[in-house]
N, C-alpha and C. Protein backbone atom coordinates (compact mmCIF):
# COMPACT_ATOMS: atom_id res chain seq x y z
N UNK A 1 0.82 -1.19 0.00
CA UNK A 1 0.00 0.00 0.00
C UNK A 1 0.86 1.26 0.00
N UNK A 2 1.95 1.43 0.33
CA UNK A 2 3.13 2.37 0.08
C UNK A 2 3.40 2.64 -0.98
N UNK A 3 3.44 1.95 -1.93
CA UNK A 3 4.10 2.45 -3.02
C UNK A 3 2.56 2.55 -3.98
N UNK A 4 1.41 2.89 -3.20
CA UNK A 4 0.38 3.55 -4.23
C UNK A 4 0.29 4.80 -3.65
N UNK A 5 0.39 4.85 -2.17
CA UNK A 5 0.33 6.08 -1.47
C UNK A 5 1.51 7.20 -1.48
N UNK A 6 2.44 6.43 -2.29
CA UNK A 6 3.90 7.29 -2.82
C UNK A 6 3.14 8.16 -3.36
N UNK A 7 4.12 9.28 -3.16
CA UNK A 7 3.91 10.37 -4.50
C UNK A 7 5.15 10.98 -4.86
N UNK A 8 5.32 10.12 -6.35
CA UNK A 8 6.53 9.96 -6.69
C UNK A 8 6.26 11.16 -8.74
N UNK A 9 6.84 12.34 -8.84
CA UNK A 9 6.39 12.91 -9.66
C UNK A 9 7.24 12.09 -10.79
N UNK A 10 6.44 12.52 -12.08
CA UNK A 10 6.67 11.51 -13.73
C UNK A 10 8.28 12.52 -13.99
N UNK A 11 8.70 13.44 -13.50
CA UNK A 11 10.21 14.17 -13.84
C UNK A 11 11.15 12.91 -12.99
N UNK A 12 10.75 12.17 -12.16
CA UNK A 12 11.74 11.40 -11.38
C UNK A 12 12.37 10.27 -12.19
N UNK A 13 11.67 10.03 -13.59
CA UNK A 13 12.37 9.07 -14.57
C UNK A 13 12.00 7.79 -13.98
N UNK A 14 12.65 6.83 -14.12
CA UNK A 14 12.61 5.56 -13.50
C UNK A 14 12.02 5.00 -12.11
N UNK A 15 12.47 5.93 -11.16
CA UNK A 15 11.13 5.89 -9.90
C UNK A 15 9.87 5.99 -10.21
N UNK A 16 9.47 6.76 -10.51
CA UNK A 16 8.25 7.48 -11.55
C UNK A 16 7.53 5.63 -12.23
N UNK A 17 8.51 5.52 -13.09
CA UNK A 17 7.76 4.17 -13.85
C UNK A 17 8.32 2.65 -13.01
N UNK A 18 8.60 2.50 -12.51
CA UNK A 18 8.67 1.75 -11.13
C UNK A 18 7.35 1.56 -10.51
N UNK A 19 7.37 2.88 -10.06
CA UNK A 19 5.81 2.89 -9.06
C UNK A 19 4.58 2.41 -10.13
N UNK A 20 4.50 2.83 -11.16
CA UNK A 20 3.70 2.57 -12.12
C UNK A 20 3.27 1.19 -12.47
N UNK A 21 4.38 0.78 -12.63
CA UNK A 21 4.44 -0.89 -12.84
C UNK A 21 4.34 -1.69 -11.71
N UNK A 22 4.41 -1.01 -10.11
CA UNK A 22 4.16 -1.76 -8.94
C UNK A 22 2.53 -1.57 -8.60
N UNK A 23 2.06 -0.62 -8.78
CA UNK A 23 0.80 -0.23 -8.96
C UNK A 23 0.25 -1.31 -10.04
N UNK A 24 0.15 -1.32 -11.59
CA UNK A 24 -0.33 -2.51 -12.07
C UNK A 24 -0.12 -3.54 -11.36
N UNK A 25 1.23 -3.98 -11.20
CA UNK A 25 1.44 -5.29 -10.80
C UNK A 25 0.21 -5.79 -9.58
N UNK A 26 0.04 -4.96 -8.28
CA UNK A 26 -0.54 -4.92 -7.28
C UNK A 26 -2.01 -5.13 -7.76
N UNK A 27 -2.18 -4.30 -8.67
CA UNK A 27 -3.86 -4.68 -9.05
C UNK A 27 -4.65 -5.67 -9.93
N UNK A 28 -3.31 -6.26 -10.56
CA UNK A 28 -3.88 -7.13 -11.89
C UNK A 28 -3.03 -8.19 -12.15
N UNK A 29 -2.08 -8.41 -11.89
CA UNK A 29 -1.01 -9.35 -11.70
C UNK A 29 -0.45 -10.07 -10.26
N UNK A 30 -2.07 -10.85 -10.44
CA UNK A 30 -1.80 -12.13 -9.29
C UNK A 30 -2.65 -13.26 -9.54
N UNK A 31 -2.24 -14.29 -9.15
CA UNK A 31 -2.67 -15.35 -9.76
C UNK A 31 -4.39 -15.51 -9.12
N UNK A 32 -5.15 -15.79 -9.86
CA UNK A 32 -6.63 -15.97 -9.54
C UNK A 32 -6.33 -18.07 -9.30
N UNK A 33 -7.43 -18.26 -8.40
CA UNK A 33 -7.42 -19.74 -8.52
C UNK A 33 -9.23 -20.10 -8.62
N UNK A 34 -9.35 -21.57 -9.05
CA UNK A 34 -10.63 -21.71 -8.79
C UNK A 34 -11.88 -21.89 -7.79
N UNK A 35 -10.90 -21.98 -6.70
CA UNK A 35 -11.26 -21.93 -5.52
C UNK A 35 -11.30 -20.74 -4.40
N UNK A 36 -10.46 -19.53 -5.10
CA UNK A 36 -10.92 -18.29 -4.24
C UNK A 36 -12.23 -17.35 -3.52
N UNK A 37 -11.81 -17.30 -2.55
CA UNK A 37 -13.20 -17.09 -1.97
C UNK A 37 -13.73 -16.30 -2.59
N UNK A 38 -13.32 -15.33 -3.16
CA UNK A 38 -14.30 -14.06 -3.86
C UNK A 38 -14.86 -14.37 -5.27
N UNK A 39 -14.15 -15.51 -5.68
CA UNK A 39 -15.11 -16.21 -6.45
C UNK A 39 -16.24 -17.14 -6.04
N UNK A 40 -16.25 -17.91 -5.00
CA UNK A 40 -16.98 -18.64 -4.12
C UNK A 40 -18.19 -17.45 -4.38
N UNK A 41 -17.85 -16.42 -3.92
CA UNK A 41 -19.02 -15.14 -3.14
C UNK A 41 -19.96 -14.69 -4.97
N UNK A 42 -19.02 -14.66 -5.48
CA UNK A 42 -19.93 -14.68 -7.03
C UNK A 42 -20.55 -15.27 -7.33
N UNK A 43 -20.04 -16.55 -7.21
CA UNK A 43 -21.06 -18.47 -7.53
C UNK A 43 -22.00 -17.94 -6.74
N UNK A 44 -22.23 -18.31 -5.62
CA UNK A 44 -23.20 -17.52 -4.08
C UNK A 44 -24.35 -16.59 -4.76
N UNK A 45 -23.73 -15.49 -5.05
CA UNK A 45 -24.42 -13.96 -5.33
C UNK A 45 -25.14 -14.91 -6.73
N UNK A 46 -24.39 -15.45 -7.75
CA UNK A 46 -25.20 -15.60 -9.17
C UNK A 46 -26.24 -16.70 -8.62
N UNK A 47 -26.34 -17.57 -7.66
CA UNK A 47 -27.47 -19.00 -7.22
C UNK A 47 -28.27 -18.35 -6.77
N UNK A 48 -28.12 -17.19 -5.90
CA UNK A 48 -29.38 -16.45 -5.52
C UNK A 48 -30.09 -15.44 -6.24
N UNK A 49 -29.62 -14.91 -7.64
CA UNK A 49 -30.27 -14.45 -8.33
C UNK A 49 -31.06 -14.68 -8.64
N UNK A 50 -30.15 -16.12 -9.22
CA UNK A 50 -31.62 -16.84 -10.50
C UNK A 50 -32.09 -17.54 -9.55
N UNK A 51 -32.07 -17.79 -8.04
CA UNK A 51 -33.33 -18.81 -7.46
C UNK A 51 -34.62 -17.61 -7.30
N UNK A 52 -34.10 -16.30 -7.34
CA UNK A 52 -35.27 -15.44 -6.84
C UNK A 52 -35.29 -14.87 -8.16
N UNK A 53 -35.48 -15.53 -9.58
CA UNK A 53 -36.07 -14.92 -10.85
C UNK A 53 -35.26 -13.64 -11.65
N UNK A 54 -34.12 -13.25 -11.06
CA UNK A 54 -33.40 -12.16 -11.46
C UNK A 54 -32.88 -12.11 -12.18
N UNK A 55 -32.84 -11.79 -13.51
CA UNK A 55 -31.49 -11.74 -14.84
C UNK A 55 -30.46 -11.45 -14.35
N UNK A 56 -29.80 -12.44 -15.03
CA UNK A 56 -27.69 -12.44 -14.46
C UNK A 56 -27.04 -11.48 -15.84
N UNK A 57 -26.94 -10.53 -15.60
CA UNK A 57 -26.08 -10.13 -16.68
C UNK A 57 -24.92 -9.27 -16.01
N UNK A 58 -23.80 -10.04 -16.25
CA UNK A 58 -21.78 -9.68 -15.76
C UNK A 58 -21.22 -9.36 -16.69
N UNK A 59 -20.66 -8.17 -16.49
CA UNK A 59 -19.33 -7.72 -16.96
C UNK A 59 -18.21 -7.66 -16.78
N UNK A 60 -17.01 -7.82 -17.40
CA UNK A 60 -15.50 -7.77 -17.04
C UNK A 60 -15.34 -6.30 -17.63
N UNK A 61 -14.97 -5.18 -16.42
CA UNK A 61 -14.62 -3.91 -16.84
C UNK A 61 -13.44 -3.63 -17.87
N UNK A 62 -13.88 -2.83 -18.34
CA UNK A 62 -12.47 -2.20 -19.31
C UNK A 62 -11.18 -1.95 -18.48
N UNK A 63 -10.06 -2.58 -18.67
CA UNK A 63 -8.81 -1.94 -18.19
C UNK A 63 -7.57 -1.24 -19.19
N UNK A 64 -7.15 -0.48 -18.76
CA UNK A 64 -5.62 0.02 -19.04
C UNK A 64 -4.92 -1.20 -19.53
N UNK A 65 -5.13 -2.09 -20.66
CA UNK A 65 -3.88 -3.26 -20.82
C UNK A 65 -2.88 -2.77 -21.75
N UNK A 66 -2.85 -1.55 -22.45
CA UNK A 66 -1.90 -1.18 -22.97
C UNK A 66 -0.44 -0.39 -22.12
N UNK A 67 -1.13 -0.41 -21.53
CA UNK A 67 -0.50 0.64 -20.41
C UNK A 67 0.05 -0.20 -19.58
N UNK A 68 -0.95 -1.75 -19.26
CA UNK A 68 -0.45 -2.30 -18.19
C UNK A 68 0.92 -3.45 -18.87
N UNK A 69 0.79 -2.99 -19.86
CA UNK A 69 1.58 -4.61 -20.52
C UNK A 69 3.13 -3.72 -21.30
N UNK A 70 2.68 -2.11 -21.26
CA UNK A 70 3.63 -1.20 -21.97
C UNK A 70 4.65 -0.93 -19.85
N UNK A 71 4.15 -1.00 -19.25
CA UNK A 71 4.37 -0.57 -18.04
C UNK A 71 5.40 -2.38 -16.83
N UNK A 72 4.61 -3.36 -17.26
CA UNK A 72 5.00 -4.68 -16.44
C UNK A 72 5.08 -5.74 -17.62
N UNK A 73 5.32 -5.90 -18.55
CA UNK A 73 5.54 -6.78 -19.80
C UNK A 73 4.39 -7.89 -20.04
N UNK A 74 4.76 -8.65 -20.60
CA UNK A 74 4.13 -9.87 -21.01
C UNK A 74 3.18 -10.40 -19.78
N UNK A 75 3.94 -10.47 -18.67
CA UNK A 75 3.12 -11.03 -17.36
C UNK A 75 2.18 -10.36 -17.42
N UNK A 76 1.68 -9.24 -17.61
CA UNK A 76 0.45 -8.38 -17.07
C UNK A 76 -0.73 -9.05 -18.17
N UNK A 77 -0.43 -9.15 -19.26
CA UNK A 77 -1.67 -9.70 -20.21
C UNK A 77 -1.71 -11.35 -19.95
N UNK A 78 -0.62 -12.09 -19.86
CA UNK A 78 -0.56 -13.30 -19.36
C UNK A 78 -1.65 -13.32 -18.19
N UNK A 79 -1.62 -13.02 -17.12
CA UNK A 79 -1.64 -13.07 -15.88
C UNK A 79 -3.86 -12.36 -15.81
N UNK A 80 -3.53 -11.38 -16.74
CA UNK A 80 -5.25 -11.15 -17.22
C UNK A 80 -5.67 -11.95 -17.18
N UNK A 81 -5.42 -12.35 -19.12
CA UNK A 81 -6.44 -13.58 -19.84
C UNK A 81 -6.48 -14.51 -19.00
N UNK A 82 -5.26 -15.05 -17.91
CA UNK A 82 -5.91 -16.33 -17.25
C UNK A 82 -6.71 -16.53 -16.60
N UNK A 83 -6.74 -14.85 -15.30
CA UNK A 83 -7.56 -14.80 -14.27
C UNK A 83 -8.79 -14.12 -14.81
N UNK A 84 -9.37 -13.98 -16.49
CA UNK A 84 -10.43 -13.98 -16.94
C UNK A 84 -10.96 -14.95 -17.09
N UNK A 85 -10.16 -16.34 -17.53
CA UNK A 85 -10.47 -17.20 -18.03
C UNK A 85 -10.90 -18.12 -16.89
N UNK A 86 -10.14 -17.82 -16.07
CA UNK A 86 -10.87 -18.84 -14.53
C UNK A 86 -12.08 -18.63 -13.94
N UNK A 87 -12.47 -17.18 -14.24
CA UNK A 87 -13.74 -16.63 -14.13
C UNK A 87 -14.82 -16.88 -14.68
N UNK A 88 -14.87 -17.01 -15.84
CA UNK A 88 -15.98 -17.75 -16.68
C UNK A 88 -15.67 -19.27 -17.23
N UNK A 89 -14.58 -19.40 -16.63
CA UNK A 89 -14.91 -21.19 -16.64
C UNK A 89 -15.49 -21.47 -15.61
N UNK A 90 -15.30 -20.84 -14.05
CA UNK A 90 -16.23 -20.79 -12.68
C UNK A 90 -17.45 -20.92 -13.21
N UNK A 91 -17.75 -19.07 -13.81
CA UNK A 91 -19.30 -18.89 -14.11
C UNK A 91 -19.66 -19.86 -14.72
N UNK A 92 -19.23 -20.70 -15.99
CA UNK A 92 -19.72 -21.68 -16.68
C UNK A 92 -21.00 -22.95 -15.58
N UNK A 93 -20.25 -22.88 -14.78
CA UNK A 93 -20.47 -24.03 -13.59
C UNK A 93 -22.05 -23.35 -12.88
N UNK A 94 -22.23 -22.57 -12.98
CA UNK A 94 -23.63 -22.15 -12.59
C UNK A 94 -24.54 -21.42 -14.08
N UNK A 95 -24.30 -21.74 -14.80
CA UNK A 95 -25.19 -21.75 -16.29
C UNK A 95 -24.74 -20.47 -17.09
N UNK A 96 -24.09 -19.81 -16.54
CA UNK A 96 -23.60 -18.72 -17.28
C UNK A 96 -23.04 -18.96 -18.71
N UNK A 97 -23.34 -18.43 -19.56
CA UNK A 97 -22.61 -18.41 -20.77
C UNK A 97 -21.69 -16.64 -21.48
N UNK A 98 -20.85 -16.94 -21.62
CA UNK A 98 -19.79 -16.33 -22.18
C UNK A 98 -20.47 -15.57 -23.48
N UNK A 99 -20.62 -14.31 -23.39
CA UNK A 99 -21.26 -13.68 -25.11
C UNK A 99 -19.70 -12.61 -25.38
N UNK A 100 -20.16 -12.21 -26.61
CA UNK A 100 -18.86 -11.33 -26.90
C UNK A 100 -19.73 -10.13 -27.29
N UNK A 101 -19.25 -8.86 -27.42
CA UNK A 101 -19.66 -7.25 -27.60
C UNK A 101 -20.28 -8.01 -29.19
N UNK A 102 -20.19 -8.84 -29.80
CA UNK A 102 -20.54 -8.36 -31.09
C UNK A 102 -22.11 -9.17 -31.52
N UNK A 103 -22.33 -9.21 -30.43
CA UNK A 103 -24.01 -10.29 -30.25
C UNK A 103 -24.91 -9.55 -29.60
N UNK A 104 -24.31 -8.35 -29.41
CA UNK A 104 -25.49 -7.58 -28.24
C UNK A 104 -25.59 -6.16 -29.67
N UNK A 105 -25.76 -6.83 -30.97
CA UNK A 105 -26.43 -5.42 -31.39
C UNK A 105 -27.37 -5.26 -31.18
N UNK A 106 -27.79 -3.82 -31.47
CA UNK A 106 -29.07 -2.79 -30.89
C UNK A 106 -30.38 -3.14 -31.38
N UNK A 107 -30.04 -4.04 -32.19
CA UNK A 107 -31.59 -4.85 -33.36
C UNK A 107 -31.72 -6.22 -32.52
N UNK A 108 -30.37 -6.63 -31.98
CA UNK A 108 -30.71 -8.35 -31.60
C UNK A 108 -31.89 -8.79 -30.23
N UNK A 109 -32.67 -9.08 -30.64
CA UNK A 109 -33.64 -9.60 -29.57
C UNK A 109 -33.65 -11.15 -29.25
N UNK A 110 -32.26 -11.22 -29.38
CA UNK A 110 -32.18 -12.99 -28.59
C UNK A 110 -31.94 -12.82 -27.52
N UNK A 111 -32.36 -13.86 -26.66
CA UNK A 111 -32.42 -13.93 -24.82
C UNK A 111 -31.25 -14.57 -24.60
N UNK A 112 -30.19 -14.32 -24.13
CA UNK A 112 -29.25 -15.44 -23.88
C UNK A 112 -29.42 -16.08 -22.17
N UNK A 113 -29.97 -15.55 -21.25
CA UNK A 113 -30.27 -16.36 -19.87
C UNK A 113 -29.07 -15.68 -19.25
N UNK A 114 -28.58 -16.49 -18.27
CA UNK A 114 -27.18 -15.46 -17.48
C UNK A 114 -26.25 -15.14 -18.40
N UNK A 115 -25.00 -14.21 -18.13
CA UNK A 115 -24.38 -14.05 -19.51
C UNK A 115 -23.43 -13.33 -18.63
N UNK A 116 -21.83 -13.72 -19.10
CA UNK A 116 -20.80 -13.09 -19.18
C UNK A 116 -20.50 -11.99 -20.44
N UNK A 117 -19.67 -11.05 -20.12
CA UNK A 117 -19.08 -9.89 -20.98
C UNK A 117 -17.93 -9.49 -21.09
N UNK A 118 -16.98 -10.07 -22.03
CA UNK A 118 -15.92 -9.70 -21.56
C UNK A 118 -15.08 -8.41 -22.01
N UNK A 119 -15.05 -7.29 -21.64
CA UNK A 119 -14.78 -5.83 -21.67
C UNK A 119 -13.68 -5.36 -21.40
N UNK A 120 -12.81 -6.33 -20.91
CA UNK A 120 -11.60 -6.00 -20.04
C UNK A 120 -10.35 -5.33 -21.73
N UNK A 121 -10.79 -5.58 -22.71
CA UNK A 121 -9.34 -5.53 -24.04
C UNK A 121 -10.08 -4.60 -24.68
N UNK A 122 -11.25 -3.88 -23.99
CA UNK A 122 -12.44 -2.71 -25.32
C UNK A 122 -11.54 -1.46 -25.53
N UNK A 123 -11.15 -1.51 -24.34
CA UNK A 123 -10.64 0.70 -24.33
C UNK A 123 -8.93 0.29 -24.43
N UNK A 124 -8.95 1.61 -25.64
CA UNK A 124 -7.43 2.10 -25.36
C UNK A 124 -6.92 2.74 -24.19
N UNK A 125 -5.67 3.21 -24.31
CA UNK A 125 -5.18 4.08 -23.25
C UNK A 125 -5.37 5.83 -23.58
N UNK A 126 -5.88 5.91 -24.53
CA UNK A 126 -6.65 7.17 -24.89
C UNK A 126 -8.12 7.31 -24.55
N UNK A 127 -8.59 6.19 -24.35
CA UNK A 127 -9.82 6.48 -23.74
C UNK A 127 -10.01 6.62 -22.18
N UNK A 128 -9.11 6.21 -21.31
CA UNK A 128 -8.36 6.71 -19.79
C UNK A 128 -8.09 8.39 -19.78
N UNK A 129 -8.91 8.82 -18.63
CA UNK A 129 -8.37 9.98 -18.35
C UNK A 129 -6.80 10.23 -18.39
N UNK A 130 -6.09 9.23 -17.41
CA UNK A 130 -4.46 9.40 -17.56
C UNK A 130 -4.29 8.25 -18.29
N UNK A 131 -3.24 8.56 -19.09
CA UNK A 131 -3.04 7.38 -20.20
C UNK A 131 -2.20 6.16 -19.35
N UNK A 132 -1.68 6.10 -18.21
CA UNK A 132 -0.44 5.75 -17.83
C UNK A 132 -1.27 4.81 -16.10
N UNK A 133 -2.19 5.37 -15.77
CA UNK A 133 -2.63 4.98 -14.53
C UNK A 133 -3.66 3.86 -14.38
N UNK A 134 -3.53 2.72 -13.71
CA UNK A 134 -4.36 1.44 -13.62
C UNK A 134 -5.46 1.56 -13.57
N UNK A 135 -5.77 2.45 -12.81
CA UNK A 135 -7.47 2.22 -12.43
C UNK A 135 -7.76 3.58 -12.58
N UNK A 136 -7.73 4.38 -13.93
CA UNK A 136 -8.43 5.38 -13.64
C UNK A 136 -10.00 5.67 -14.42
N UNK A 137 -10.47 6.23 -14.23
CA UNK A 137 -11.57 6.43 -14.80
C UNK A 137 -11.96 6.59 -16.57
N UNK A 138 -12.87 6.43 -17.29
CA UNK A 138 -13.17 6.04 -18.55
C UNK A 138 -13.42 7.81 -19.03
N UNK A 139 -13.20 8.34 -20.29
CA UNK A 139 -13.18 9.52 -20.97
C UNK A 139 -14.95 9.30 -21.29
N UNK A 140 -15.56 10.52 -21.74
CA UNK A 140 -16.97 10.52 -22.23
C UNK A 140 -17.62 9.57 -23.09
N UNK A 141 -16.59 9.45 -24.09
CA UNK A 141 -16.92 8.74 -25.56
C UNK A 141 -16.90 7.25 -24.78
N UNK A 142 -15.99 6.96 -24.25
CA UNK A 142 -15.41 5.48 -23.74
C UNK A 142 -16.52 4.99 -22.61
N UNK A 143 -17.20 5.98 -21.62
CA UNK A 143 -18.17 5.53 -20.97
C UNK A 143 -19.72 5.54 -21.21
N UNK A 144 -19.45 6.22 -22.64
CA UNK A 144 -20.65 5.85 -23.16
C UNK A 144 -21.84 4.87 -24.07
N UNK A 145 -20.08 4.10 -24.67
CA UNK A 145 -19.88 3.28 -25.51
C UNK A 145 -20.33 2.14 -24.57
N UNK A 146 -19.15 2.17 -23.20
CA UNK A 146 -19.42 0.92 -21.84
C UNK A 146 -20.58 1.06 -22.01
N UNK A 147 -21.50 2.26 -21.39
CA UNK A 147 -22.91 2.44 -21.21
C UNK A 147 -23.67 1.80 -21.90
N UNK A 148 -23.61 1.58 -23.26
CA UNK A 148 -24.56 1.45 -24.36
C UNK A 148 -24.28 -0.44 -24.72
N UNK A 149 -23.19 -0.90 -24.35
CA UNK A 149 -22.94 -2.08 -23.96
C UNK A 149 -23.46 -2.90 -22.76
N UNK A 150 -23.47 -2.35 -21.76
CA UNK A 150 -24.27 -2.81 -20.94
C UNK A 150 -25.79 -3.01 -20.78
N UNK A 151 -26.26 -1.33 -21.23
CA UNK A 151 -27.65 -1.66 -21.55
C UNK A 151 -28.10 -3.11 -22.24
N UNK A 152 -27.33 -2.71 -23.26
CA UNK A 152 -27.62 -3.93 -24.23
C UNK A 152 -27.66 -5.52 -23.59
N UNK A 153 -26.53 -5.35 -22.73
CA UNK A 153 -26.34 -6.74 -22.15
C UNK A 153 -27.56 -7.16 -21.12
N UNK A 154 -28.28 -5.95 -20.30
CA UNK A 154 -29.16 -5.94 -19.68
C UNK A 154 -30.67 -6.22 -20.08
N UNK A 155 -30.59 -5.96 -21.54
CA UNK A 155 -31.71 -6.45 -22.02
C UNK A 155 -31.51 -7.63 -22.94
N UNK A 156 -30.74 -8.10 -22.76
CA UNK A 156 -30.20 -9.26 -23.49
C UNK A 156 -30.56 -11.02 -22.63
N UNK A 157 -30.42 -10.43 -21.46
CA UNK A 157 -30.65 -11.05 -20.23
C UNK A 157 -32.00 -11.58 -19.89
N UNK A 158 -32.07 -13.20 -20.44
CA UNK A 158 -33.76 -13.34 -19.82
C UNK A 158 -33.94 -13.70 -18.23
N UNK A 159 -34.88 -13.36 -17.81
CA UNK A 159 -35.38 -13.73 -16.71
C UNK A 159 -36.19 -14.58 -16.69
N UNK A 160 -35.65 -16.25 -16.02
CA UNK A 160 -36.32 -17.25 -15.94
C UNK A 160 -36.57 -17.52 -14.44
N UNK A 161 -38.14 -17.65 -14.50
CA UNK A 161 -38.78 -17.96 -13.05
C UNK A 161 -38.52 -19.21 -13.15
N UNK A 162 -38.46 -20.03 -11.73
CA UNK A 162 -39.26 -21.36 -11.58
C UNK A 162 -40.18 -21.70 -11.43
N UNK A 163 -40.98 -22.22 -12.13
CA UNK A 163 -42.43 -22.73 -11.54
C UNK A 163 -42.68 -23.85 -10.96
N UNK A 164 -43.62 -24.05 -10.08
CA UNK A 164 -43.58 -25.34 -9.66
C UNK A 164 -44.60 -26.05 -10.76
C-alpha cells in the first residue's frame, strides 16, 4: 500500500515508472485460482439471483492493458487472460454463458439467460483519463460506448422464473 500512497512525480524518470508498474502489478497481476473465496461469493451472489427470478447479466470492466503490458511486460496480459479465463470457466459451472460485444447489437432480440461480458481488451489508453494509470476512470466517448454495452447486455438477459 506504500508504493500507491507514494507520490513519486513523472520528472523522477525511472522511480516514476517503477511505481507505475508496482501499482499494475498490485492490481492485476496475481494469480486468480478456482477456488478463491471471492469467487466462491460470485457463484453464491449468481445462485441467488436466478433462485429469486433475477437476470444475471456480468461484466469484465475495461482496463488500461496497454499501459499495463507497456508498463510490467508480457506477465500483465498473461496473468489477465488467465484470471479472466478462470472466471468464466467458474461462471460456466452455474449456467452462465460467455457472449462477446458483437451479439449484443441494438436490433438483436435474442435472450441469452445469465451471460458473461468480456470488456476487459475494449478501451485504449486514450480512452483513460491518464493514459499511464491502472485504475483510472473512462473519458466521455469510452463511458458511453461501456454504457450502451451494458444496456444492451441488460436487455439481453432473460429472466427465468421457476415454476412449480
Amino acid at each position: 500500500m506504500e508504493i500507491i500512497a507514494a507520490r513519486v512525480s513523472k520528472e523522477s524518470g525511472s522511480a516514476w515508472k517503477n511505481r507505475i508498474r508496482d501499482i499494475f502489478t498490485f492490481h492485476y497481476v496475481h494469480n486468480l485460482y478456482p477456488a478463491h473465496r471471492k469467487l466462491r461469493y460470485l457463484g453464491s451472489a449468481v445462485k441467488n439471483l436466478q433462485r429469486s427470478g433475477i437476470g444475471v447479466g456480468l461484466y469484465i470492466t475495461p482496463i488500461n492493458h496497454r499501459a499495463g503490458k507497456k508498463y510490467v511486460g508480457g506477465a500483465f496480459e498473461r496473468n489477465v487472460s488467465s484470471n479472466i479465463a478462470i472466471i468464466e470457466k467458474y461462471l460456466r459451472n452455474f449456467g452462465v454463458k460467455v457472449i462477446k460485444g458483437s451479439e449484443l447489437t441494438p436490433g438483436n432480440r435474442k435472450a441469452f439467460g445469465p451471460s458473461i461480458l468480456n470488456l476487459a481488451y475494449d478501451c485504449d489508453e486514450s480512452d483513460f483519463f491518464t493514459p499511464h494509470n491502472a485504475t483510472e476512470h473512462l473519458r466521455y466517448t469510452a463511458r458511453k460506448n461501456l454504457a450502451i454495452k451494458i444496456a444492451s447486455l441488460s436487455k439481453a438477459v432473460e429472466v427465468v422464473f421457476d415454476r412449480p
